[in-house]
PDB file of N, CA and C in Angstrom:
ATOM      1  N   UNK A   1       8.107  11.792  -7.153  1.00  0.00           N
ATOM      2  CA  UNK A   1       8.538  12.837  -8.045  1.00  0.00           C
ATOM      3  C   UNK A   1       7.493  13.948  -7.987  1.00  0.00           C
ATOM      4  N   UNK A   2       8.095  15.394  -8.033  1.00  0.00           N
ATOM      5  CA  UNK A   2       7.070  16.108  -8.279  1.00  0.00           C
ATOM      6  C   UNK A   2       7.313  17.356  -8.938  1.00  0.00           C
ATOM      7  N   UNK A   3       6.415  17.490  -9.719  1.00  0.00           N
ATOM      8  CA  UNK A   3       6.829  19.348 -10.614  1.00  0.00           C
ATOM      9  C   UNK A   3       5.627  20.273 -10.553  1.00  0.00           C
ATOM     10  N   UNK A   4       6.407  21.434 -11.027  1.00  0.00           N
ATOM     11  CA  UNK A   4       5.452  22.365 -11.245  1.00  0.00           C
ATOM     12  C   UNK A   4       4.807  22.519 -12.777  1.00  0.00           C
ATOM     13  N   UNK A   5       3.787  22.769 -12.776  1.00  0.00           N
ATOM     14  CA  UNK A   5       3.265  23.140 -13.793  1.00  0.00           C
ATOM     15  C   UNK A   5       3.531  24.653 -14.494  1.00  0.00           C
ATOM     16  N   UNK A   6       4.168  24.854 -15.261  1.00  0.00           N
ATOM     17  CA  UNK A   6       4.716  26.136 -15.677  1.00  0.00           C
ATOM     18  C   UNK A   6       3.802  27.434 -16.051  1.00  0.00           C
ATOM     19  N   UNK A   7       2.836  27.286 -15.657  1.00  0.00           N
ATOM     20  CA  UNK A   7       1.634  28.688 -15.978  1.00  0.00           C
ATOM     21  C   UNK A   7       0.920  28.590 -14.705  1.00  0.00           C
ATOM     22  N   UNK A   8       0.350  27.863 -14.379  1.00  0.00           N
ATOM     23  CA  UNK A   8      -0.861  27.512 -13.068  1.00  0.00           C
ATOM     24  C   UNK A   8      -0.550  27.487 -12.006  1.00  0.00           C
ATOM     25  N   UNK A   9       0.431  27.382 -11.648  1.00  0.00           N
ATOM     26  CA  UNK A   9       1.215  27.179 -10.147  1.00  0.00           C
ATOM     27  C   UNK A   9       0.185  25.658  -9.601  1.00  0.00           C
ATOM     28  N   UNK A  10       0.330  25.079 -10.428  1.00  0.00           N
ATOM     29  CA  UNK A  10      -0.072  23.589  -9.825  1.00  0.00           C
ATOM     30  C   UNK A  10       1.327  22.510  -9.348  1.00  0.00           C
ATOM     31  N   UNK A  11       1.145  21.826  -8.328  1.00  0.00           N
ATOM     32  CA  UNK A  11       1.760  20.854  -7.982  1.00  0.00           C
ATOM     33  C   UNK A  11       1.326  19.365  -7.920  1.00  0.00           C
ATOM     34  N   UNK A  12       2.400  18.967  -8.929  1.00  0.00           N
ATOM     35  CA  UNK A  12       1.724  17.469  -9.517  1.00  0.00           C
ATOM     36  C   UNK A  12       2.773  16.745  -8.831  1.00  0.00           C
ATOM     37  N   UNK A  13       2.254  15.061  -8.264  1.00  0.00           N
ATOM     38  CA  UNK A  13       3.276  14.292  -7.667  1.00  0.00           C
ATOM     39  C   UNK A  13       2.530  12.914  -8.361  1.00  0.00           C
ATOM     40  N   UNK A  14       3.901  12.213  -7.825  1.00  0.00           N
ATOM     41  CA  UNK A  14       3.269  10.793  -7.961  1.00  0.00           C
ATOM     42  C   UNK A  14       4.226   9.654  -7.163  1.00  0.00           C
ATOM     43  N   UNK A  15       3.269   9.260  -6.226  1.00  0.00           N
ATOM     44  CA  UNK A  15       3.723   8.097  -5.344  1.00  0.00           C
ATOM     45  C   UNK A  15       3.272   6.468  -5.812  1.00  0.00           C
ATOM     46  N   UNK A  16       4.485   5.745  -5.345  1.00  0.00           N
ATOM     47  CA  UNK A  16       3.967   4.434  -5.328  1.00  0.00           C
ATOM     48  C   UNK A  16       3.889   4.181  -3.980  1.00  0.00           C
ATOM     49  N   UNK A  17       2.293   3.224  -3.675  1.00  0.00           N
ATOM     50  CA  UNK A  17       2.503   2.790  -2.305  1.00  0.00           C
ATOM     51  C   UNK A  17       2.264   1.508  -2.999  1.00  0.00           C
ATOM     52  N   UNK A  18       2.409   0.634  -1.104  1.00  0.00           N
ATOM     53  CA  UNK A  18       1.996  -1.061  -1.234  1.00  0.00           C
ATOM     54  C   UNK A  18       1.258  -1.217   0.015  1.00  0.00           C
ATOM     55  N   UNK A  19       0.512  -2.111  -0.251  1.00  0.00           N
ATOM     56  CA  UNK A  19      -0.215  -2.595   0.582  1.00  0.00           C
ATOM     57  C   UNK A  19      -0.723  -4.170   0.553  1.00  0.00           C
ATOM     58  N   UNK A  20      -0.363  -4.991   1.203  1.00  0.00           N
ATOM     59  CA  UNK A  20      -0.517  -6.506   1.266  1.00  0.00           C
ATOM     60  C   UNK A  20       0.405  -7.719  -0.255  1.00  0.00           C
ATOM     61  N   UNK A  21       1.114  -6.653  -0.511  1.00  0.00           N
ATOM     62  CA  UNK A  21       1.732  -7.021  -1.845  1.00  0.00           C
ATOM     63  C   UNK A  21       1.093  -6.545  -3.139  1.00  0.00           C
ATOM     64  N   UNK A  22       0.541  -5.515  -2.739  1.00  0.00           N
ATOM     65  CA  UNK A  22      -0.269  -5.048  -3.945  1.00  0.00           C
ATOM     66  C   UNK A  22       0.458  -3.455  -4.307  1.00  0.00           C
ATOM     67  N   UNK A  23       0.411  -2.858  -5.216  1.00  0.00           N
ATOM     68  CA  UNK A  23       1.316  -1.931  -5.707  1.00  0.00           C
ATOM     69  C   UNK A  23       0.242  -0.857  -6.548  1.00  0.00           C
ATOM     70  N   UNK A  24      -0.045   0.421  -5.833  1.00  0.00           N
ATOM     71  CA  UNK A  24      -0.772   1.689  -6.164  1.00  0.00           C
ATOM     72  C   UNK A  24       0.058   2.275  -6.336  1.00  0.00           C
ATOM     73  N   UNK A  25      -0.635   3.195  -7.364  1.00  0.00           N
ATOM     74  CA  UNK A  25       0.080   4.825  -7.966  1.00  0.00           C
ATOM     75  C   UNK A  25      -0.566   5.745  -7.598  1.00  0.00           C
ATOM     76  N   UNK A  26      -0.111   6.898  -6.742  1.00  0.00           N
ATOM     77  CA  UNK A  26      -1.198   7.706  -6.319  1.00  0.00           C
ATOM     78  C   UNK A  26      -0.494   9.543  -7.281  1.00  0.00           C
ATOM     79  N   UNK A  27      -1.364  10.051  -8.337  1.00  0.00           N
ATOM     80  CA  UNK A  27      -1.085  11.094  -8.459  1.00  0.00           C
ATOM     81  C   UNK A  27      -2.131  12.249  -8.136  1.00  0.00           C
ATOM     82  N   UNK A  28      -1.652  13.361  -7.256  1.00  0.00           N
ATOM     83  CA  UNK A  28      -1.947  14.236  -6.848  1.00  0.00           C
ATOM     84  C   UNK A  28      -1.373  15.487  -7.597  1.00  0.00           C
ATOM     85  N   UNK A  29      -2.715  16.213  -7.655  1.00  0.00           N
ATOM     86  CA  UNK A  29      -2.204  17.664  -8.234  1.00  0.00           C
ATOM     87  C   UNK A  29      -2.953  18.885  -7.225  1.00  0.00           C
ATOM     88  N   UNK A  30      -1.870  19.655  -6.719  1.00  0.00           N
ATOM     89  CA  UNK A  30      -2.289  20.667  -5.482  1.00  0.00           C
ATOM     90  C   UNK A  30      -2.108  22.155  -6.079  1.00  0.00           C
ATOM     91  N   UNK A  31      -2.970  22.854  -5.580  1.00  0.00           N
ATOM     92  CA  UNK A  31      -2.801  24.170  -6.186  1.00  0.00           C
ATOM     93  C   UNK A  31      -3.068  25.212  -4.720  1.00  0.00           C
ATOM     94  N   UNK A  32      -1.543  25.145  -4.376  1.00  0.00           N
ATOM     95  CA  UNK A  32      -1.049  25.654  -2.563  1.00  0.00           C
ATOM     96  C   UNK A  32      -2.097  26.863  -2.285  1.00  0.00           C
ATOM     97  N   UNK A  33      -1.555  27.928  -3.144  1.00  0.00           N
ATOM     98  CA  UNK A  33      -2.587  29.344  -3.274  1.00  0.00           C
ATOM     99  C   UNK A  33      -4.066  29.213  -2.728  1.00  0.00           C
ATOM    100  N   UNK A  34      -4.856  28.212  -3.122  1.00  0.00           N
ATOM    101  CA  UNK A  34      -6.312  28.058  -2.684  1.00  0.00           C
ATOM    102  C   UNK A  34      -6.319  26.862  -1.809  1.00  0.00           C
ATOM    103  N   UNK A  35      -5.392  26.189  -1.647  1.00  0.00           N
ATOM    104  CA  UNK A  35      -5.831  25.012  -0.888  1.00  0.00           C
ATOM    105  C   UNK A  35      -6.453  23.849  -1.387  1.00  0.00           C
ATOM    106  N   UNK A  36      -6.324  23.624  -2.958  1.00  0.00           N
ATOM    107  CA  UNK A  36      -6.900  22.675  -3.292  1.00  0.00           C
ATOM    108  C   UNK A  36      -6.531  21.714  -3.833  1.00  0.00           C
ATOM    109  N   UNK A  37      -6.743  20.712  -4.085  1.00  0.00           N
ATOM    110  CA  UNK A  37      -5.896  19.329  -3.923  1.00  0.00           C
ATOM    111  C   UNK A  37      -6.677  18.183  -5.046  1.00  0.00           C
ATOM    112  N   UNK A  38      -6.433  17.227  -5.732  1.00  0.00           N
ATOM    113  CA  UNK A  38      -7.160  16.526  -6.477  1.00  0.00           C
ATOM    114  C   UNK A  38      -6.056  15.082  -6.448  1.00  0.00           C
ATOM    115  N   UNK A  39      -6.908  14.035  -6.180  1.00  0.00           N
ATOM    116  CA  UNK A  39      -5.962  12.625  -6.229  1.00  0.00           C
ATOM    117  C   UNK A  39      -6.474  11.610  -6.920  1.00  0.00           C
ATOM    118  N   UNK A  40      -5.528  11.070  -7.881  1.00  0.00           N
ATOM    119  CA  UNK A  40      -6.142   9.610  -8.576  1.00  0.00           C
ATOM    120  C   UNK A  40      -5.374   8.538  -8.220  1.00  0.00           C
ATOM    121  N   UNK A  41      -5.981   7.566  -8.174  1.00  0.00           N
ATOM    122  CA  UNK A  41      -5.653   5.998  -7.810  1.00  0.00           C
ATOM    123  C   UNK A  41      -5.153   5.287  -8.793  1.00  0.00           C
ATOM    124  N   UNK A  42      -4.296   4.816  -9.374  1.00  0.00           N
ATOM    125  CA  UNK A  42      -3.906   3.626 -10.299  1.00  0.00           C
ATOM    126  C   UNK A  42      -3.211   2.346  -9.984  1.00  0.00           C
ATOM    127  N   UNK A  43      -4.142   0.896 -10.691  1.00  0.00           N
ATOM    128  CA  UNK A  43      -2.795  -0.266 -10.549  1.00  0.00           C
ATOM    129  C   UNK A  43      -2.035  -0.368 -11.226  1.00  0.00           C
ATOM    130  N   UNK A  44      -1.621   0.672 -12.822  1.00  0.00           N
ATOM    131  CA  UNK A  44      -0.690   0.431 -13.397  1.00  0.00           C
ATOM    132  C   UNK A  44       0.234   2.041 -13.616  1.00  0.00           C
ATOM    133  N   UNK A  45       0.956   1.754 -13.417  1.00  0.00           N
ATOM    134  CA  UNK A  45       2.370   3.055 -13.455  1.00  0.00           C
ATOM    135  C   UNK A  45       2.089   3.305 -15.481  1.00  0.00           C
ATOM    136  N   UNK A  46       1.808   2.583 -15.581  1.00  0.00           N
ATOM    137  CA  UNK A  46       1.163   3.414 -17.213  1.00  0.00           C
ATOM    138  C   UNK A  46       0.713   4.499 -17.336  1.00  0.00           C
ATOM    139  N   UNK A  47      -0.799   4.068 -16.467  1.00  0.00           N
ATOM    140  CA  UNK A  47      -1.756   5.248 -16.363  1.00  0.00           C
ATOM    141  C   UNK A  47      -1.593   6.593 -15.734  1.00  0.00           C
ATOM    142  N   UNK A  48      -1.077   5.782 -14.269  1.00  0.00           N
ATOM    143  CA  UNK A  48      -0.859   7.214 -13.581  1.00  0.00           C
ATOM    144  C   UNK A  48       0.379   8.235 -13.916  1.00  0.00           C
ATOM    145  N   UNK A  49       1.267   7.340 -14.880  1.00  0.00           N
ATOM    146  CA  UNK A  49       2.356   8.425 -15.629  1.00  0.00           C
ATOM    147  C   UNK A  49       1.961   8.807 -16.682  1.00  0.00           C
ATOM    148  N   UNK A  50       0.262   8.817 -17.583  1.00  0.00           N
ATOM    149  CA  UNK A  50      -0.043   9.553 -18.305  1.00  0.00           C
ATOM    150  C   UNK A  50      -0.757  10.314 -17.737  1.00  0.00           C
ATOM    151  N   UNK A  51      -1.087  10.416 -16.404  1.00  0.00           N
ATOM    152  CA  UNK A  51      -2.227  10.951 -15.888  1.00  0.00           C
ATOM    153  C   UNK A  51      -1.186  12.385 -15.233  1.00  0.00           C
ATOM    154  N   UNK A  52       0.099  11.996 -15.395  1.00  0.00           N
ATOM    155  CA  UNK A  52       0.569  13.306 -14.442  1.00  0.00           C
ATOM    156  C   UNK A  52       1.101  14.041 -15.389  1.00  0.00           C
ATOM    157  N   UNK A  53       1.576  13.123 -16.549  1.00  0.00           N
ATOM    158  CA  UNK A  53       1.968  14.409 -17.525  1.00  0.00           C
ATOM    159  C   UNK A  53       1.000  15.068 -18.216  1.00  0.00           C
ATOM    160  N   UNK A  54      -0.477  14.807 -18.327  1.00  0.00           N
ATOM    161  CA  UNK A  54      -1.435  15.164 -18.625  1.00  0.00           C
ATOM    162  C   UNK A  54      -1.955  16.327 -17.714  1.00  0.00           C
ATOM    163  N   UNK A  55      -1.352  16.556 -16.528  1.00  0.00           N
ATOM    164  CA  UNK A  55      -2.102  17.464 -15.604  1.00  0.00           C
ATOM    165  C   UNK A  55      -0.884  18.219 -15.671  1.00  0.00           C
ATOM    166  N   UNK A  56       0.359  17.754 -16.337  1.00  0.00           N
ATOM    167  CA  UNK A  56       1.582  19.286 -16.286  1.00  0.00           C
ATOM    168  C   UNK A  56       1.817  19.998 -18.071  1.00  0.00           C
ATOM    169  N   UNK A  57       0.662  19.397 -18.376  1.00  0.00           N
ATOM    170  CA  UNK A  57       0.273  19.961 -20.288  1.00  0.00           C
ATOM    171  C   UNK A  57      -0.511  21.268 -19.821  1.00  0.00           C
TER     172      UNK A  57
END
């Protein structure tokens, strides 16, 4: 999933990957204009779905 942030022109996502049966949340917030990019790691879809609506506040 991914949105924009409505003032900042930020782009927030959030992926689930797997790896060996194990299950990461990866949310990324990109800001295209400068090229800059920021990523967090989570094992629970809790966190990283407070962590993305927290970066589109």
């Amino acid at each position: 999933m991914e949105k924009q942030h409505p003032v900042l022109q930020w782009s927030v996502s959030i992926l689930q990957l797997r790896d060996n049966g194990n299950r990461y949340y990866k949310v990324t917030r990109r800001m295209y204009a400068l090229a800059v990019a920021e990523t967090k790691f989570f094992l629970s879809k809790e966190e990283a779905q407070q962590q993305f609506e927290a970066w589109l506040e």
